[in-house]
C-alpha atoms as a PDB file:
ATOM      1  CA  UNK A   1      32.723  -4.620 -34.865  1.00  0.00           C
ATOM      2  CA  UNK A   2      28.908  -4.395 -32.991  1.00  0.00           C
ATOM      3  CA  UNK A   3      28.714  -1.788 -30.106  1.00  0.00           C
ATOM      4  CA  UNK A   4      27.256  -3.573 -27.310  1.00  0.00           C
ATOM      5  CA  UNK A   5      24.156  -1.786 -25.755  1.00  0.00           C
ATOM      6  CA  UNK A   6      24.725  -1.619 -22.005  1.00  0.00           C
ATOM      7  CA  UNK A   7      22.217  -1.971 -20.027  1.00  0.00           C
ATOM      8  CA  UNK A   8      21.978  -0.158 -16.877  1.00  0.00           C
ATOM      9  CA  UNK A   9      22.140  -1.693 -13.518  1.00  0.00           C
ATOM     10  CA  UNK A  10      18.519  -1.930 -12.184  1.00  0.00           C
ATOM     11  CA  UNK A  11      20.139  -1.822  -8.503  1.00  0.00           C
ATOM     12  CA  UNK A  12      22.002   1.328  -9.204  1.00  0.00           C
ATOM     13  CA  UNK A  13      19.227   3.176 -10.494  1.00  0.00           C
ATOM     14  CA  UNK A  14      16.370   2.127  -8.353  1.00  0.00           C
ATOM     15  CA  UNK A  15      19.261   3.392  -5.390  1.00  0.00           C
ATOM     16  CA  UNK A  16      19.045   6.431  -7.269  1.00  0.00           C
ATOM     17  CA  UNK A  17      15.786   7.318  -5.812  1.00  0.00           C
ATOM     18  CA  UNK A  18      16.229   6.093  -2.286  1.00  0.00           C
ATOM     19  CA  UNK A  19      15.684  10.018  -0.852  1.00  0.00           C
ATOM     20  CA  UNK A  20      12.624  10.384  -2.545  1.00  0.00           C
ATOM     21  CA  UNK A  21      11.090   7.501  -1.696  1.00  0.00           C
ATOM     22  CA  UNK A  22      12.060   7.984   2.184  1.00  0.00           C
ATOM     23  CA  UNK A  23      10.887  11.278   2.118  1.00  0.00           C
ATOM     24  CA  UNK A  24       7.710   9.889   0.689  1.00  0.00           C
ATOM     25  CA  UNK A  25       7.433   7.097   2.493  1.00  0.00           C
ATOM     26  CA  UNK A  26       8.047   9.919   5.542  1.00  0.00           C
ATOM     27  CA  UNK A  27       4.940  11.708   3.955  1.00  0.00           C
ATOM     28  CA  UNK A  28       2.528   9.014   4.026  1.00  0.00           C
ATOM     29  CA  UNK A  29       3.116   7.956   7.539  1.00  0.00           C
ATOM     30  CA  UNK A  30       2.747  11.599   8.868  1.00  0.00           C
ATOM     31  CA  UNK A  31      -0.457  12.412   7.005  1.00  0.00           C
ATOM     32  CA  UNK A  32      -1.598   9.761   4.824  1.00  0.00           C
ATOM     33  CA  UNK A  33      -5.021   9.425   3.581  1.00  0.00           C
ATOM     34  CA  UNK A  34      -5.763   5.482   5.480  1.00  0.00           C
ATOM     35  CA  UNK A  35      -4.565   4.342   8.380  1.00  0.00           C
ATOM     36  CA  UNK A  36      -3.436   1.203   6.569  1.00  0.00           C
ATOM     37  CA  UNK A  37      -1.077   3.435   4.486  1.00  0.00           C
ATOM     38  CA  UNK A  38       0.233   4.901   7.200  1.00  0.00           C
ATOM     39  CA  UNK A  39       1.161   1.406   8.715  1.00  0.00           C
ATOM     40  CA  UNK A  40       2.839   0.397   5.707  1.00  0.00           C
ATOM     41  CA  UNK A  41       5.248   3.113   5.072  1.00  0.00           C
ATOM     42  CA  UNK A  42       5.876   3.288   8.949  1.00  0.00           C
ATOM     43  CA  UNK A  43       6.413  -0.427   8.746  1.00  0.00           C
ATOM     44  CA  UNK A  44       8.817  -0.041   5.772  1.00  0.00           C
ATOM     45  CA  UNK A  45      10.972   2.632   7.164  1.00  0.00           C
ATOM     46  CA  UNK A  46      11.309   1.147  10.435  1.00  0.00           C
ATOM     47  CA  UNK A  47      12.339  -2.272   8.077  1.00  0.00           C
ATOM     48  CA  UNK A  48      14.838   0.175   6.220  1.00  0.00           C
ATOM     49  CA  UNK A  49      16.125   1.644   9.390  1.00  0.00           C
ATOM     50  CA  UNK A  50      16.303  -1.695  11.174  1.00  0.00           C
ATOM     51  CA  UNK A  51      16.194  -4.300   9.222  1.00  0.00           C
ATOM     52  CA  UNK A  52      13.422  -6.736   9.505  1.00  0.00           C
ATOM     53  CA  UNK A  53      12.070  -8.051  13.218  1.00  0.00           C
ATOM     54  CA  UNK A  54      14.335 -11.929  13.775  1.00  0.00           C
ATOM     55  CA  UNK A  55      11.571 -14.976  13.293  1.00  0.00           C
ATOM     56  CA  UNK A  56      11.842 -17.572  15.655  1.00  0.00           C
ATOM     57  CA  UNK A  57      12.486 -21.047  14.432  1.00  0.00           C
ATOM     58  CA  UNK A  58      10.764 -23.371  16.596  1.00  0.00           C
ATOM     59  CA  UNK A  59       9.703 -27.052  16.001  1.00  0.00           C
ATOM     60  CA  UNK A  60       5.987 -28.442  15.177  1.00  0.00           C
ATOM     61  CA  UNK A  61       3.558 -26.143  16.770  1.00  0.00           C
ATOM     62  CA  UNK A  62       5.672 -23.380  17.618  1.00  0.00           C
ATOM     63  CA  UNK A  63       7.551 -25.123  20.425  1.00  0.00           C
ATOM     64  CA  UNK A  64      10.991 -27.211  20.802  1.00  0.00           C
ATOM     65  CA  UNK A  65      13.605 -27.172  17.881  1.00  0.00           C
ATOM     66  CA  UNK A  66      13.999 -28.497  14.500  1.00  0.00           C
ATOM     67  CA  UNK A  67      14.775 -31.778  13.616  1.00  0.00           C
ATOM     68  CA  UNK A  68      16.491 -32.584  10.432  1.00  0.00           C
ATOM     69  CA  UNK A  69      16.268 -36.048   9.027  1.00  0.00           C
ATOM     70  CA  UNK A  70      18.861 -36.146   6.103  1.00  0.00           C
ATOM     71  CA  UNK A  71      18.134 -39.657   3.882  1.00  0.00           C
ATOM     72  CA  UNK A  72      20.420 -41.423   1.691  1.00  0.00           C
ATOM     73  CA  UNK A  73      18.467 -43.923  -0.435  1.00  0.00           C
ATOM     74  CA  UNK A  74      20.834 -45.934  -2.907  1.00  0.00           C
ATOM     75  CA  UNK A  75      18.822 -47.614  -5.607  1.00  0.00           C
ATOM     76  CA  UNK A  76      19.498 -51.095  -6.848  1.00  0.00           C
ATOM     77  CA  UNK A  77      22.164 -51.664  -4.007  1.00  0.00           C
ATOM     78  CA  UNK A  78      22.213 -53.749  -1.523  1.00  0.00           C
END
């Protein structure tokens, strides 16, 4: 009988490092090198902490709400 190889869980193991990248992530907004960097991990960890901001879901052009137009086309029937 063949041993099967298992293969690790990629979610598992990239959890594995969720203290070190925090605390890195920590690092780079405190005293990174660009301000850019510093927005991203601040944006990240606040997405972490948080979750991400809600996005509104408006109609054409930002305003009214959505209209769904659900079509049934039978071909060859009349």
């Amino acid at each position: 009988m063949a041993k099967t190889k298992r293969v690790p869980d990629l979610r598992s193991l990239a959890r594995g490092y969720t203290d070190v990248c925090i605390k890195t992530l920590g690092g780079i907004a405190k005293e990174g090198t660009s301000e850019q960097a510093r927005i991203s991990a601040s944006a990240l960890l606040l997405e972490r902490g948080y979750g991400k901001p809600a996005q509104p879901v408006t109609g054409e052009d930002g305003e009214g709400s959505i209209e769904i137009v659900i079509r049934h086309i039978l071909e060859g029937k009349k």
